[in-house]
C-alpha atoms as a PDB file:
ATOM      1  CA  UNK A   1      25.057 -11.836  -6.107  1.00  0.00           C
ATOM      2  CA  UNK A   2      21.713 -11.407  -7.624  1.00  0.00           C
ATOM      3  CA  UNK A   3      20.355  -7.708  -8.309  1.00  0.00           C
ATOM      4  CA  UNK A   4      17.080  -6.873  -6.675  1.00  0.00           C
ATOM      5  CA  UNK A   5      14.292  -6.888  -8.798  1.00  0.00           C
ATOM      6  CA  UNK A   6      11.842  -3.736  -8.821  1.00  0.00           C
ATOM      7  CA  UNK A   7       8.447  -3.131  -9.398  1.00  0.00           C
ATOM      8  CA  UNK A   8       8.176  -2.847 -13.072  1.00  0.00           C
ATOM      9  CA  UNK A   9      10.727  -6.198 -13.139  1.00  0.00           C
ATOM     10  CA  UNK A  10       7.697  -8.123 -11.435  1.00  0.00           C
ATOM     11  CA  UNK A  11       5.268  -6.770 -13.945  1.00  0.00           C
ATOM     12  CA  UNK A  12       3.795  -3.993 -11.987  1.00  0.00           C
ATOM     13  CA  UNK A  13       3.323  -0.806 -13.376  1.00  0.00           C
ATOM     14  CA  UNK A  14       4.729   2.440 -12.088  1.00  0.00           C
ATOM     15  CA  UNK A  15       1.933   3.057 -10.603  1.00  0.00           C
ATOM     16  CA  UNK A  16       1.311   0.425  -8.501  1.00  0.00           C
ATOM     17  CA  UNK A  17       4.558   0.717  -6.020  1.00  0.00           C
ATOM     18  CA  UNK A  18       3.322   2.863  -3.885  1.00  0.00           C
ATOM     19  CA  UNK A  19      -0.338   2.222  -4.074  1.00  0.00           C
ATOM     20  CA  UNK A  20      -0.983   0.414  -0.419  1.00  0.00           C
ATOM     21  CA  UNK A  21      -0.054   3.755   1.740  1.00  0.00           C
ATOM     22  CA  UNK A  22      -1.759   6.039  -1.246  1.00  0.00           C
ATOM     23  CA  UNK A  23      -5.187   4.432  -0.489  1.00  0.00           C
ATOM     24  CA  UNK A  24      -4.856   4.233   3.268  1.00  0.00           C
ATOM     25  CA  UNK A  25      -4.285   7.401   3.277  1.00  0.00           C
ATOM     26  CA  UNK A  26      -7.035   8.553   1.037  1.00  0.00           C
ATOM     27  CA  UNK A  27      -9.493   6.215   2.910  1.00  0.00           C
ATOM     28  CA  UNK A  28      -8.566   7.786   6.011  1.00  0.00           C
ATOM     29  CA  UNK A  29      -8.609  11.333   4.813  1.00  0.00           C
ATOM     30  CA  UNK A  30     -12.151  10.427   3.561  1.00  0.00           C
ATOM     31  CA  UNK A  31     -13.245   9.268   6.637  1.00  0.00           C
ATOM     32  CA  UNK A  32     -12.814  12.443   8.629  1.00  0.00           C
ATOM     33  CA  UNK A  33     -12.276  10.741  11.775  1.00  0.00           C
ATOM     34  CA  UNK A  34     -12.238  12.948  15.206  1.00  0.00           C
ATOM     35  CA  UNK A  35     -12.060  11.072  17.675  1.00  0.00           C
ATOM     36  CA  UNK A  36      -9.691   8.408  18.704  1.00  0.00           C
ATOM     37  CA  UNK A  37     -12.002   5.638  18.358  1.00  0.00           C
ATOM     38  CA  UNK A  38     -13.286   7.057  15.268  1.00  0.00           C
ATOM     39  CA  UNK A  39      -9.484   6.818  14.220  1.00  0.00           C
ATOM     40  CA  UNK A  40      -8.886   3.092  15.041  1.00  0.00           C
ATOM     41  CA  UNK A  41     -12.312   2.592  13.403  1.00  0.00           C
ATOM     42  CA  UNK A  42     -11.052   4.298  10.439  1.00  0.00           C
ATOM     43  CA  UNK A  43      -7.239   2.944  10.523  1.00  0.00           C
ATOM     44  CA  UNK A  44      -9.128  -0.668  10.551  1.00  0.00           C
ATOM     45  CA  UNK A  45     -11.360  -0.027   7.554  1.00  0.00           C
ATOM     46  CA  UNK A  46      -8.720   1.284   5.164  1.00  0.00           C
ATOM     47  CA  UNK A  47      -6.465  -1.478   6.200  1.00  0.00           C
ATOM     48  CA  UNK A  48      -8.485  -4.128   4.937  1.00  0.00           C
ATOM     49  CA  UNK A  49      -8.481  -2.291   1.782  1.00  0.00           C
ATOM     50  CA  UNK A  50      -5.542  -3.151   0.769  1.00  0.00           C
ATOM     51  CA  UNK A  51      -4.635  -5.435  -1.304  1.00  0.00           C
ATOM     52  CA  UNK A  52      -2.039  -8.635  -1.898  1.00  0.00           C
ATOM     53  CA  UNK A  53      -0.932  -6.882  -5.086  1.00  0.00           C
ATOM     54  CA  UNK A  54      -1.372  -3.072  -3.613  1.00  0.00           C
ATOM     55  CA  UNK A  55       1.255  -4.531  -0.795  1.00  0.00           C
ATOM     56  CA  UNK A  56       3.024  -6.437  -3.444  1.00  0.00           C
ATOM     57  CA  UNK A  57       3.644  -2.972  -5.132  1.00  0.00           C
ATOM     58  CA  UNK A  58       4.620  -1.184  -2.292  1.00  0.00           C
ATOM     59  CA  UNK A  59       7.407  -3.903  -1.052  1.00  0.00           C
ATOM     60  CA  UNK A  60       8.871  -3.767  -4.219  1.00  0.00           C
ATOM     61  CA  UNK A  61       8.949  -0.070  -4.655  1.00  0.00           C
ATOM     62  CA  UNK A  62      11.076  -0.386  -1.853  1.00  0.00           C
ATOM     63  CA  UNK A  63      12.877  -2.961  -3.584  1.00  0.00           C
ATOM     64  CA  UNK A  64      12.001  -6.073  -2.252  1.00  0.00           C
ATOM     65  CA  UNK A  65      11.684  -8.697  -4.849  1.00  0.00           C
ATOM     66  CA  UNK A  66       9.013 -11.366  -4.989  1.00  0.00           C
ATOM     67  CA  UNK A  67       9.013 -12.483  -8.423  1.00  0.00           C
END
């Protein structure tokens, strides 16, 4: 059985893993939404924010391997 590669086995740094939710959540925070369509406005903004390699990071900080 193969062991599971992490983050910094794929080449990312440490501070990469967890960087998708970090900067949806900042986005979001920054966006002060309030009201609910403000919200979904908000939600689909920050989403396409993210990137292949922020969701990349955050897959393998859970330690899914890709690489």
């Amino acid at each position: 059985m193969e062991a599971v590669k992490f983050g910094h086995d794929c080449g990312l740094k440490d501070e990469d893993n967890r960087h998708a939710f970090t900067k949806v959540k900042a986005l979001l925070r920054t966006a002060e939404a309030r009201t609910p369509a403000d919200l979904v406005r908000a939600i689909g903004h920050a989403l396409t924010q993210v990137t292949a390699q922020d969701a990349l990071g955050w897959f393998a900080s859970c330690g899914y391997s890709f690489c």
